[in-house]
Protein backbone atom coordinates (compact mmCIF):
# COMPACT_ATOMS: atom_id res chain seq x y z
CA UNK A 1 -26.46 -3.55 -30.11
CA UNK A 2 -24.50 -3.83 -26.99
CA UNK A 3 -24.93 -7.34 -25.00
CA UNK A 4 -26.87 -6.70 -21.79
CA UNK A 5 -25.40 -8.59 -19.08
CA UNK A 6 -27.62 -9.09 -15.81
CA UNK A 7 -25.30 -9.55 -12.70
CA UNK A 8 -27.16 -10.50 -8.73
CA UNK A 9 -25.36 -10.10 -6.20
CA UNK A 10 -23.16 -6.72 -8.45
CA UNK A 11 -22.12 -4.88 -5.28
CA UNK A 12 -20.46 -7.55 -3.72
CA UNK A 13 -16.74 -8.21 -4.41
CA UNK A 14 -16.92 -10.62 -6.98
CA UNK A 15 -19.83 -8.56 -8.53
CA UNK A 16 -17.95 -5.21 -8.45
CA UNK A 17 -15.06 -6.94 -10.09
CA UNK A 18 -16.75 -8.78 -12.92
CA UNK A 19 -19.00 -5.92 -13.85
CA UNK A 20 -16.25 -3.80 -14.06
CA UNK A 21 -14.58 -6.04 -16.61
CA UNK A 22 -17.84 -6.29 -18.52
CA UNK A 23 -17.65 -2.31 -18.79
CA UNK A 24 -14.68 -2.41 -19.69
CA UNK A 25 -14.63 -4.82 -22.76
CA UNK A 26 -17.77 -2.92 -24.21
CA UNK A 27 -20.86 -4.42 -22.77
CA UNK A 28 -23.66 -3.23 -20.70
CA UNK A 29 -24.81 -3.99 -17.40
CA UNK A 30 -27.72 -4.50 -15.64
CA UNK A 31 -27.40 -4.97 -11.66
CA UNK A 32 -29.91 -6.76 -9.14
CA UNK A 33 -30.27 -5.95 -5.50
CA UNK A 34 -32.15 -6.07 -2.76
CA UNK A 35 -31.71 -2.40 -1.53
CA UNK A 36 -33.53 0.16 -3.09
CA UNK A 37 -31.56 1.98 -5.94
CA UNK A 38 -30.27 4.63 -3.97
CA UNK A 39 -28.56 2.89 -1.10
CA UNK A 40 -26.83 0.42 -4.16
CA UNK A 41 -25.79 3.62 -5.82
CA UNK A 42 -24.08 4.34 -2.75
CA UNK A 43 -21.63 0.56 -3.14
CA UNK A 44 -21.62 0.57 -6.77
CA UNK A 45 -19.69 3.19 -8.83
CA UNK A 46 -20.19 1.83 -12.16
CA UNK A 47 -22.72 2.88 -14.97
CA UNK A 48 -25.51 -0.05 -15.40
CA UNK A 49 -29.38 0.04 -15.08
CA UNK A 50 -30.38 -1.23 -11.76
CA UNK A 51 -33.22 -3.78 -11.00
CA UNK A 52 -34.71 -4.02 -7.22
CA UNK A 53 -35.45 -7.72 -6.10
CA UNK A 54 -35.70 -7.42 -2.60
CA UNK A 55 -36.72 -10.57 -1.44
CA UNK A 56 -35.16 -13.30 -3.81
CA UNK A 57 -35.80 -15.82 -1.66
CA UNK A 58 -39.74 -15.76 -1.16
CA UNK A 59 -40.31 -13.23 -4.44
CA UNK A 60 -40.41 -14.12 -8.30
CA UNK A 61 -37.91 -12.25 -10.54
CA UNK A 62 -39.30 -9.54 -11.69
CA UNK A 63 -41.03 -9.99 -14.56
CA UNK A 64 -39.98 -8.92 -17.95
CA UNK A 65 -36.21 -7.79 -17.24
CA UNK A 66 -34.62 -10.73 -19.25
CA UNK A 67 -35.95 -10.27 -22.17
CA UNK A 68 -33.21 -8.39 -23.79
CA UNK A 69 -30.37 -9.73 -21.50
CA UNK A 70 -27.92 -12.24 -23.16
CA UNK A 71 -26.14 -13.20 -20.04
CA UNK A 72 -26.92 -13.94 -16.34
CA UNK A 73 -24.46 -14.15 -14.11
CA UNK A 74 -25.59 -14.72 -10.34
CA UNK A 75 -23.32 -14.27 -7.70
CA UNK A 76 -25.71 -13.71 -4.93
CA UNK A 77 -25.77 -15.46 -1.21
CA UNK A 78 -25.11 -14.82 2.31
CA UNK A 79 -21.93 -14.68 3.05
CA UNK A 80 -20.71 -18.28 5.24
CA UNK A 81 -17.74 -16.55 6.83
CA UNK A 82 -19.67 -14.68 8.88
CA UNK A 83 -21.57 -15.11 12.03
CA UNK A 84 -21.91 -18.60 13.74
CA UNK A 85 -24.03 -21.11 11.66
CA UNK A 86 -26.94 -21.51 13.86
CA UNK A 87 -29.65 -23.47 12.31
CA UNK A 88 -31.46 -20.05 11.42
CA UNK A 89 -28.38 -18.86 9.93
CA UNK A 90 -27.45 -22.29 7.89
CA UNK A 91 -31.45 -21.54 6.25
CA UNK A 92 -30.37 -18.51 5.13
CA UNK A 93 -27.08 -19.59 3.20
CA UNK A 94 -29.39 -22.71 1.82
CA UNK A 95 -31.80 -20.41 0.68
CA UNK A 96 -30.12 -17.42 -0.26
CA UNK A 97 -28.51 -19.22 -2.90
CA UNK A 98 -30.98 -22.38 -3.55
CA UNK A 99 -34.26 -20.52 -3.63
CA UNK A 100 -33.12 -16.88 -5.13
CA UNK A 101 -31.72 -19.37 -8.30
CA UNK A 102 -34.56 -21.42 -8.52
CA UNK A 103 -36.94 -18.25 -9.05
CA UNK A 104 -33.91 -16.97 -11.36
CA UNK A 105 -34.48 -19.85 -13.66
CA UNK A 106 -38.20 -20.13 -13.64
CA UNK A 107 -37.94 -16.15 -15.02
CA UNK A 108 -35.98 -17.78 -17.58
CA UNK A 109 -38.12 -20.57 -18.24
CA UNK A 110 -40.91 -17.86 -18.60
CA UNK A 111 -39.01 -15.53 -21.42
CA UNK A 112 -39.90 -15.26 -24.32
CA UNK A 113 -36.36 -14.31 -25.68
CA UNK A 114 -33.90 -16.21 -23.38
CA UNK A 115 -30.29 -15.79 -22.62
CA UNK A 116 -27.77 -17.68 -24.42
CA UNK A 117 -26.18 -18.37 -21.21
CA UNK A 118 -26.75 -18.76 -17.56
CA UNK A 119 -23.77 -18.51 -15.14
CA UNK A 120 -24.16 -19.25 -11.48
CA UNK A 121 -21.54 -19.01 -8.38
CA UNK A 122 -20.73 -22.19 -6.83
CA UNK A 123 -18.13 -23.50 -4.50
CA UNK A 124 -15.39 -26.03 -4.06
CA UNK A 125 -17.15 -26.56 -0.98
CA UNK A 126 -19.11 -29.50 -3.27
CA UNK A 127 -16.12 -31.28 -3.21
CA UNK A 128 -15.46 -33.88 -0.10
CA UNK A 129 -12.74 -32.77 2.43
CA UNK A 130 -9.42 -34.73 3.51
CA UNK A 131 -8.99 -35.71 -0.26
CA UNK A 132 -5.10 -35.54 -0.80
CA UNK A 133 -5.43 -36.27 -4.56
CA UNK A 134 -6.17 -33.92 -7.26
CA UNK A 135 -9.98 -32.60 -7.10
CA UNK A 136 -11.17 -31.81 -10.77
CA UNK A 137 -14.68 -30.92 -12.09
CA UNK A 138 -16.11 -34.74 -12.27
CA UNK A 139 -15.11 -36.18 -8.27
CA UNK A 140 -17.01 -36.71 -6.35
CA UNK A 141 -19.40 -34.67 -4.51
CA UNK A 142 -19.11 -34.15 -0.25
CA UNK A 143 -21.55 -34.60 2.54
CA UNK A 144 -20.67 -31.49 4.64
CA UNK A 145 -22.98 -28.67 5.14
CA UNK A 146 -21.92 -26.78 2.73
CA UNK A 147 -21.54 -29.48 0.10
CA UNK A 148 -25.36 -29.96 0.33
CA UNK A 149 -25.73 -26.66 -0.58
CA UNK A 150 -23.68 -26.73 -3.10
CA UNK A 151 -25.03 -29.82 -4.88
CA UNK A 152 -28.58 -28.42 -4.60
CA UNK A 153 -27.42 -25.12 -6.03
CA UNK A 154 -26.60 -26.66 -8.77
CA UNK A 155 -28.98 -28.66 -9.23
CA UNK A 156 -31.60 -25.58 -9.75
CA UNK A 157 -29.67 -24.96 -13.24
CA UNK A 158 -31.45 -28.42 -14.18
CA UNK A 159 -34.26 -27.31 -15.71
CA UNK A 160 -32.39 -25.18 -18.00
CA UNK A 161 -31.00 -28.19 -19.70
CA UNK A 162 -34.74 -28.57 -21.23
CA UNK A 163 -33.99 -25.60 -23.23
CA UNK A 164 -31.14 -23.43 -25.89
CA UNK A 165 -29.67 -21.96 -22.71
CA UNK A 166 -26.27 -23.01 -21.60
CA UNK A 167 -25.96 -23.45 -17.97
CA UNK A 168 -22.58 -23.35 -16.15
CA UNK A 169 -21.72 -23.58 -12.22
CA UNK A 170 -18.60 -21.98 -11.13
CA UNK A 171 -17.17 -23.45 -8.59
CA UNK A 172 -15.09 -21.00 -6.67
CA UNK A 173 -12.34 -21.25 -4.48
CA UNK A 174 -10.76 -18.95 -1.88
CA UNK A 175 -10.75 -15.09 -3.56
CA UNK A 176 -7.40 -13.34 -2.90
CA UNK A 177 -7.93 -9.67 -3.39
CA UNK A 178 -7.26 -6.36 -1.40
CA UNK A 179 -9.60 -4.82 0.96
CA UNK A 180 -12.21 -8.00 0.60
CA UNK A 181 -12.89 -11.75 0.97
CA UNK A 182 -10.58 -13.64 3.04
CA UNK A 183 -7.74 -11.77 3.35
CA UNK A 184 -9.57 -8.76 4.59
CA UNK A 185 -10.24 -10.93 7.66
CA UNK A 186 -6.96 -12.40 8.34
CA UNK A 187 -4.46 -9.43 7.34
CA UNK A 188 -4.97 -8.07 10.98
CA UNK A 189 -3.69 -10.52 12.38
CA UNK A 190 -1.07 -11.27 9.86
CA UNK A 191 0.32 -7.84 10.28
CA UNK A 192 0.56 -7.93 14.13
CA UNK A 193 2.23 -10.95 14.48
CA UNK A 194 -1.36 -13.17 15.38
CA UNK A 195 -1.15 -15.45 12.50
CA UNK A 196 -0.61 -18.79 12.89
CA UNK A 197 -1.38 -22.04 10.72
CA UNK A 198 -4.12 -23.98 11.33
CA UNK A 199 -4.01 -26.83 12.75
CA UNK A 200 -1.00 -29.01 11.40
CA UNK A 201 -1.27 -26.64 8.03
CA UNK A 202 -1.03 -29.73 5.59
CA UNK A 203 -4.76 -29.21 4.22
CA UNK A 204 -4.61 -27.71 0.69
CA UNK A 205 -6.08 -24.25 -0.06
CA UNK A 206 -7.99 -23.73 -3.17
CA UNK A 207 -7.83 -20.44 -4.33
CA UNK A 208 -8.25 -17.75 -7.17
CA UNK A 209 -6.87 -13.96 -7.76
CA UNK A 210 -10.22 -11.97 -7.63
CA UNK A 211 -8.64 -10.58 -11.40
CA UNK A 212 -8.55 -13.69 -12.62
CA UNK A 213 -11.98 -15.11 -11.72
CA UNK A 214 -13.41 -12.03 -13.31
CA UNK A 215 -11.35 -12.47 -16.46
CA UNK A 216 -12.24 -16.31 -16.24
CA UNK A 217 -15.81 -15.32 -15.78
CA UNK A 218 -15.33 -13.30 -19.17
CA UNK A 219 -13.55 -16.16 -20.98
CA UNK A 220 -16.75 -18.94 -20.22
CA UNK A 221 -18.83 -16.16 -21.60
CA UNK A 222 -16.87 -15.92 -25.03
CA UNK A 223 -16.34 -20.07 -25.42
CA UNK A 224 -19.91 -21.86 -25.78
CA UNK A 225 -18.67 -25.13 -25.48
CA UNK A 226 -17.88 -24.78 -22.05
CA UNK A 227 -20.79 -26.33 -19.86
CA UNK A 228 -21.89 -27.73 -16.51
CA UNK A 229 -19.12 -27.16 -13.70
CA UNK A 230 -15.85 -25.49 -14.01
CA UNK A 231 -13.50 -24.91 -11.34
CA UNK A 232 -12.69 -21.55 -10.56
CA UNK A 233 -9.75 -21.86 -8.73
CA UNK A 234 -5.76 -21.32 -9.32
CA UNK A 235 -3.87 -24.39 -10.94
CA UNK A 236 -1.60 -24.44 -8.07
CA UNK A 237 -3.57 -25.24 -4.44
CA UNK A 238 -1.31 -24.39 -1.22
CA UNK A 239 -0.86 -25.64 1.80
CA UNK A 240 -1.99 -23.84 4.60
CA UNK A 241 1.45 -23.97 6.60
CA UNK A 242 2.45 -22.15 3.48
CA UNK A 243 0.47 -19.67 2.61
CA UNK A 244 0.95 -18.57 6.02
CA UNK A 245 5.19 -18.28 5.86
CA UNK A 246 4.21 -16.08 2.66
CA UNK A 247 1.36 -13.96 4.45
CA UNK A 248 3.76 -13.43 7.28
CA UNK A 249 6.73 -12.59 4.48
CA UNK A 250 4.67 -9.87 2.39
CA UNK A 251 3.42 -8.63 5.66
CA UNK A 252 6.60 -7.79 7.04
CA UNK A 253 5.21 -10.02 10.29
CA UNK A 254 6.05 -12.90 12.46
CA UNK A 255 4.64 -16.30 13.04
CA UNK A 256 2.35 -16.81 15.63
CA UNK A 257 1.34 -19.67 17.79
CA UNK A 258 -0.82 -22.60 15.97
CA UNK A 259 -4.43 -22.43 16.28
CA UNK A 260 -6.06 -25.84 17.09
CA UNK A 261 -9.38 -26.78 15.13
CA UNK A 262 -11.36 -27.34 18.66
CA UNK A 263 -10.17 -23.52 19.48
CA UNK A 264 -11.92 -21.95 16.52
CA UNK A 265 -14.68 -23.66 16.28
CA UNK A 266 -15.60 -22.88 19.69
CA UNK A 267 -14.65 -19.23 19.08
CA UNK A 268 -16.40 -18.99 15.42
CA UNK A 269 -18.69 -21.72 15.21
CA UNK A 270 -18.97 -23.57 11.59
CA UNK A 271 -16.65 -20.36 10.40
CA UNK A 272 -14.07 -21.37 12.58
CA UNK A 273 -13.55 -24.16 10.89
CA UNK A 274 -13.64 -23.37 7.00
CA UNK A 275 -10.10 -22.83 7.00
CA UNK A 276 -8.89 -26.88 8.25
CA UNK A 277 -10.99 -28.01 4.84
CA UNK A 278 -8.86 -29.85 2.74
CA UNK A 279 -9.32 -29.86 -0.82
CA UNK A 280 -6.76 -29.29 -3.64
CA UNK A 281 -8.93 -28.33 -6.48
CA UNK A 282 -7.82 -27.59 -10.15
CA UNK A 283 -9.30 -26.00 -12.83
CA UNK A 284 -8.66 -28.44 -16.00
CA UNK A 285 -11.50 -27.16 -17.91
CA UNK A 286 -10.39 -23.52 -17.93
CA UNK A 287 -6.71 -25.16 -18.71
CA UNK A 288 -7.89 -27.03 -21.09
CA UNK A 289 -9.99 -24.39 -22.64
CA UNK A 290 -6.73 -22.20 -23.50
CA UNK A 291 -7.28 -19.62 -20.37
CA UNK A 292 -4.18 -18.41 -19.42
CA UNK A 293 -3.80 -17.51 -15.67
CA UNK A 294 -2.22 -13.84 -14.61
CA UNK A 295 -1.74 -15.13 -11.40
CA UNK A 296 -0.75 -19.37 -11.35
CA UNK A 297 0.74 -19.66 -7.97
CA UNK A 298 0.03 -17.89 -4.76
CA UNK A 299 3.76 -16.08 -4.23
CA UNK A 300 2.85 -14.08 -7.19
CA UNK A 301 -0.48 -13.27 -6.34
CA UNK A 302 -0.10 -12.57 -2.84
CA UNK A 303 2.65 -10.03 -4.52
CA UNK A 304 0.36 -8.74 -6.72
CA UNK A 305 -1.68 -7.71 -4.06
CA UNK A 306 0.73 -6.71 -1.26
CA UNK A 307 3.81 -5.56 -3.38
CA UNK A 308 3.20 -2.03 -2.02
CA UNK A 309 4.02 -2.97 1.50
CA UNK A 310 7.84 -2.12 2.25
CA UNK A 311 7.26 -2.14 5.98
CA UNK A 312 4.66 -3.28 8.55
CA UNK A 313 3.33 0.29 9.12
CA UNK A 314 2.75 0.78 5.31
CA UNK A 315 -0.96 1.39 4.48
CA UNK A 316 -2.89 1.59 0.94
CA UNK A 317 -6.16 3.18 0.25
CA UNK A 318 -7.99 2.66 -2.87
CA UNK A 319 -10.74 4.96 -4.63
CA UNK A 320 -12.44 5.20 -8.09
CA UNK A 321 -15.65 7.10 -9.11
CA UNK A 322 -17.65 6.92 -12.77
CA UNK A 323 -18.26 9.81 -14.21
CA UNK A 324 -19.95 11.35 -17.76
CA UNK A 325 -17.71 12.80 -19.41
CA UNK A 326 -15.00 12.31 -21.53
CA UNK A 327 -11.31 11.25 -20.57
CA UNK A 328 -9.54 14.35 -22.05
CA UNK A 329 -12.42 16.74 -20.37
CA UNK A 330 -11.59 15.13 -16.66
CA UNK A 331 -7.66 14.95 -17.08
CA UNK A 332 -7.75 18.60 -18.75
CA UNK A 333 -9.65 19.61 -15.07
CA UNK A 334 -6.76 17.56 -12.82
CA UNK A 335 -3.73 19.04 -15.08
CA UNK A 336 -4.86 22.41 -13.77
CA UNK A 337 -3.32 22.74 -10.22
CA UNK A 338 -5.59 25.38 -8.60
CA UNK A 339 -8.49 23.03 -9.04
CA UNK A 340 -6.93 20.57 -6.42
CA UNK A 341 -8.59 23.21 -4.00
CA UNK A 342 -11.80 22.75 -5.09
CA UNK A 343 -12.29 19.53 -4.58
CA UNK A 344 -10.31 19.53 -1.14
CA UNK A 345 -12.39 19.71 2.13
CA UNK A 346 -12.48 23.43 3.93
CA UNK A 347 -11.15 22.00 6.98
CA UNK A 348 -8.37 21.38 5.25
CA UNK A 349 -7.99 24.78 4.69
CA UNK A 350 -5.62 23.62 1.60
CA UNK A 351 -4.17 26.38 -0.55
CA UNK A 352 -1.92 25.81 -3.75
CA UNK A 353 1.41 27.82 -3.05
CA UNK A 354 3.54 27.73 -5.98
CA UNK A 355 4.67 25.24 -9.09
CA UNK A 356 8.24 25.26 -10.27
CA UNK A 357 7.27 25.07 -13.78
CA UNK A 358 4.50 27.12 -15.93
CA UNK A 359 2.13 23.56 -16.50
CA UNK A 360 2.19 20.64 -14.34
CA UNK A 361 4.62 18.09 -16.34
CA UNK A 362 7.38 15.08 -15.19
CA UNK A 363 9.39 16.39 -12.43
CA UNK A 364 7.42 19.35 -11.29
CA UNK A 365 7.26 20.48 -7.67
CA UNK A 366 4.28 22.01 -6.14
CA UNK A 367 4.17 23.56 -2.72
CA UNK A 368 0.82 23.65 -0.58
CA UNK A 369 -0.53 25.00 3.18
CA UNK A 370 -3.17 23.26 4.37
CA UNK A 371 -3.94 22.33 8.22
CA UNK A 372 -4.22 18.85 10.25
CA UNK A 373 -6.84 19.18 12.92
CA UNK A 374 -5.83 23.00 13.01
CA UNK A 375 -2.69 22.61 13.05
CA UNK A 376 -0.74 24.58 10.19
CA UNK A 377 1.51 22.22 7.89
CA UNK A 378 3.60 22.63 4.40
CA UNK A 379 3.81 20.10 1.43
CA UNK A 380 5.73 20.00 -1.55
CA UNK A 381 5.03 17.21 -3.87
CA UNK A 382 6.86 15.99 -6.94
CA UNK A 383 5.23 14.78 -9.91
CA UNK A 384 6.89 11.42 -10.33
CA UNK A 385 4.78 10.53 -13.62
CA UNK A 386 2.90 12.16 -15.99
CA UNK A 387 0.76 10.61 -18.97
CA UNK A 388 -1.70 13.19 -20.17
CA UNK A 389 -5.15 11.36 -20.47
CA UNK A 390 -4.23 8.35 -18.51
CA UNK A 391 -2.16 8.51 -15.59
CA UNK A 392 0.44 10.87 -13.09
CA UNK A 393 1.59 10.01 -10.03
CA UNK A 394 2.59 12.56 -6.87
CA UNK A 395 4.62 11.73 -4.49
CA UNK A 396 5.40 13.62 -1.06
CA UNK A 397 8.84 15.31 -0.66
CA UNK A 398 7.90 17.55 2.69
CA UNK A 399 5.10 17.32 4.51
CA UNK A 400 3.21 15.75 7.52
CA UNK A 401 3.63 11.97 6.48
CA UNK A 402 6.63 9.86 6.24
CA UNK A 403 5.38 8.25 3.17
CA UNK A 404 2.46 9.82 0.30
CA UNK A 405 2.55 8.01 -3.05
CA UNK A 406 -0.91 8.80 -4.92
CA UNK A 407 -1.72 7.44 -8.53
CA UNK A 408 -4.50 9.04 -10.37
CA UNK A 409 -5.40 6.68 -13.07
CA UNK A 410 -8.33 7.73 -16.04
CA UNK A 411 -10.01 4.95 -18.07
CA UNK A 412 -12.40 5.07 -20.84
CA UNK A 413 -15.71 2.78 -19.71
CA UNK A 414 -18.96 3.33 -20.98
CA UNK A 415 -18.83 6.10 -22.74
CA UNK A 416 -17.27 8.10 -20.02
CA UNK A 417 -14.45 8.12 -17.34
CA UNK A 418 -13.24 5.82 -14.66
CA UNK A 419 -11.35 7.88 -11.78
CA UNK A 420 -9.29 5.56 -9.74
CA UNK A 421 -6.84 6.94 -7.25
CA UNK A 422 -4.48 4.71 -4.83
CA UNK A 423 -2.86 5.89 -1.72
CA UNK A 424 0.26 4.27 -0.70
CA UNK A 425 1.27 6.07 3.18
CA UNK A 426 2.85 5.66 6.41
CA UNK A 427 2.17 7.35 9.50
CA UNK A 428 4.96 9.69 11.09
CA UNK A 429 7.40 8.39 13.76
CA UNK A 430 7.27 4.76 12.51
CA UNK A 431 5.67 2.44 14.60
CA UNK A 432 4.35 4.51 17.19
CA UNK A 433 2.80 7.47 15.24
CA UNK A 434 0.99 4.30 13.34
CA UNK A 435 -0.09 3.15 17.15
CA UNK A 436 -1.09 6.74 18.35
CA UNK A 437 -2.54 8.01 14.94
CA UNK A 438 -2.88 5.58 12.52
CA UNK A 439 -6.70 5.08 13.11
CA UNK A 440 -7.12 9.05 13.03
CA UNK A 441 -5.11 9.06 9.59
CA UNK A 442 -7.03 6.42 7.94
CA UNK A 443 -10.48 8.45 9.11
CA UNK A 444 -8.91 11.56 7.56
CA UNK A 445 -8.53 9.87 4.61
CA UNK A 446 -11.73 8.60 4.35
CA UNK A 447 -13.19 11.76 4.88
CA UNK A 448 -10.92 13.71 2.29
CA UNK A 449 -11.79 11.47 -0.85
CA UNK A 450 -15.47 11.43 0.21
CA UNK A 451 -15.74 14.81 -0.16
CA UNK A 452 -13.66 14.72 -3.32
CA UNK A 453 -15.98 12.14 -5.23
CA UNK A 454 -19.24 14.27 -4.27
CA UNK A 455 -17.60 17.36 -5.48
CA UNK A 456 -16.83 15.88 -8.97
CA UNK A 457 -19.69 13.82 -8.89
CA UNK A 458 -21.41 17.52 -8.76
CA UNK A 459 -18.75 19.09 -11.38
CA UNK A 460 -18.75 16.59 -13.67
CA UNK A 461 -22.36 15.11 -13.02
């Protein structure tokens, strides 16, 4: 039988990311939220079976879901980098992650047929700050805010000791990733020339590629003897003064002025001041383990994640959609060029002119007509790659953009197809169409792949 996995918290970043490597290595998922099934649908594209707990901190699990699931993973909390830590606000990160655990484990207590294991998110935030040396998983613990939470997050795994189930508490660092976490909120002002170290930028950053801490995730899964607390983090911390020089570097940015620690904390509250905690974390249990990181040090992740950017007004969007059906059934529907007007918007009004060969293949040109806000425009794109049943990529020769590079990528998960599609563009006239337009464009965007992923959600069901 496939191994049910049961993930809180699924829809989140970390929880989109790890499910989707679950999927992907054969197992089956079954996702816990708070919103009622439709509304998760809505954040979460992947196959699973979804369970509704909407009030984890004052509600019991519901009863009866664990007893076929061989894994929980919970990744659910409030988020701390957001919104000023009032005391009302510091209850809610305590208890979001204390309280929704505690009921966790008592539904595991309860089962009859128990999980082998029981992973839980955690944070380096146990450890104490200003500690120059290296942090592994037995320091000791810190007295901040969020080090109390920390400690007594773990401490609701205790119980579980009494019993066959292994309990582990990843401790996670900083999450690099596109489009989420924390460089979703500084990347603005990396990319206009805003971003400045903190402080005197000596405090060490610990920090993890979001692919590798779902990978890692996998790897605790697969070797019982790992236990207790594990550091999820990178083996190479940076400094803050320098992971800003490489921010501003990938972003094609400047410097900006300093920001003192008495400045953001009055602007951000608690926040504010997440990013002058010092603590250079590493993981020696993964490394001794045998995991192997895809990402070690933070040049090559930061890269990894911003590689596509050749200049400043450079944007990327990213899409993917699950659907039922086989690989060679959905790639047989994109290979056939007048079905691109099917699933593009009327307002569009987009209308396949001509192909210079008979079947779309490496190195053919198609010509379109569509219109921009009414206004009549021509395209010819050239296909740049083609892999029947896994990938081609389209690029732009003429048309309305100074940049359109679009990969369509097909998986096999779950018995049926994962649709990914990502958008590499730049805005006409450089730096000022990007000023004037570049908010319309992204909108457009938007809109246009919405409408796409509802009409093959309805094709392909």
């Amino acid at each position: 039988m496939t191994q049910k996995v049961l993930v809180t918290g699924a829809s989140g970043l970390v929880g989109k990311r790890v499910c989707k490597e679950l999927l992907f290595v054969g197992k089956s998922v079954i996702a816990v939220g708070r919103a009622d099934e439709q509304s998760f649908r809505l954040k979460f594209d992947y196959p699973c079976e979804y369970v509704q707990w909407s009030d984890p901190v004052n509600q019991p699990f519901p009863s009866g879901v664990l007893e076929q699931v061989e894994t929980v993973i919970h990744l659910a909390g409030e988020s701390v980098a957001s919104g000023r830590w009032t005391k009302a606000r510091k209850k809610s990160i305590y208890d979001s992650r204390v309280c929704s655990t505690k009921h966790l484990v008592n539904a595991v207590l309860e089962s009859e047929n128990k999980p082998k294991e029981f992973l839980c998110a955690s944070a380096v935030g146990i450890y104490p700050d200003g500690n120059e040396e290296l942090t592994e998983e037995y320091k000791e613990k810190g007295d901040s805010f969020l080090g109390k939470v920390c400690i007594d997050w773990e401490k609701a795994l205790e119980p579980l000791s009494q019993t066959s189930v292994r309990a582990v508490s990843m401790r996670i660092g900083v999450v690099l990733a596109l489009g989420g976490g924390f460089l979703n909120r500084v990347e603005g002002l990396f990319s206009n020339g805003l971003g400045g170290r903190l402080g005197s930028g000596k405090q060490w950053v610990s920090w993890i590629h979001l692919e590798d801490l779902a990978r890692l995730v996998l790897f605790v899964i697969n070797n019982k003897e790992i236990k207790g607390a594990i550091n999820f983090t990178a083996p190479n911390p940076i400094q803050n003064k320098d992971l800003t020089q490489f921010l501003v570097k990938t972003l094609k940015s400047w410097v900006g002025l300093p920001v003192p620690r008495l400045a953001a904390k009055i602007a951000m509250g608690g926040p504010g001041e997440l990013g002058f905690v010092n603590q250079r974390v590493i993981p020696k249990k993964a490394i001794d383990a045998g995991y192997e990181f895809l990402f070690a040090d933070f040049k090559s992740a930061i890269k990894n994640i911003y590689g596509w950017r050749e200049k400043s007004i450079d944007r990327y969007f990213y899409a993917e959609q699950w659907v039922n059906q086989p690989v060679d059934k959905v790639f047989e529907f994109f290979a056939d060029e007048k079905n691109l007007e099917e699933i593009t918007p009327d307002f569009l009004s987009f209308k396949v002119l001509k192909m210079s060969t008979d079947k779309i293949q490496e190195g053919t040109l198609i010509d379109y007509q569509l219109k921009i806000h009414g206004v009549p425009a021509k395209w010819r794109s050239k296909i740049e790659k083609w892999v029947p049943g896994k990938q081609f990529v389209d690029t732009q020769i003429k048309g309305p953009y100074s940049k359109w590079h679009h990969t369509h990528s097909f998986y096999q998960m779950a018995g049926g197809t994962l649709l990914t599609d990502k958008v590499l563009y730049r805005a006409p006239f450089g730096f000022l169409g990007q000023s004037s337009s570049g908010w319309m464009i992204k909108k457009d965007v938007k809109e246009i792949f919405s409408y796409r992923k509802k009409t093959i959600q309805k094709l392909f069901g």
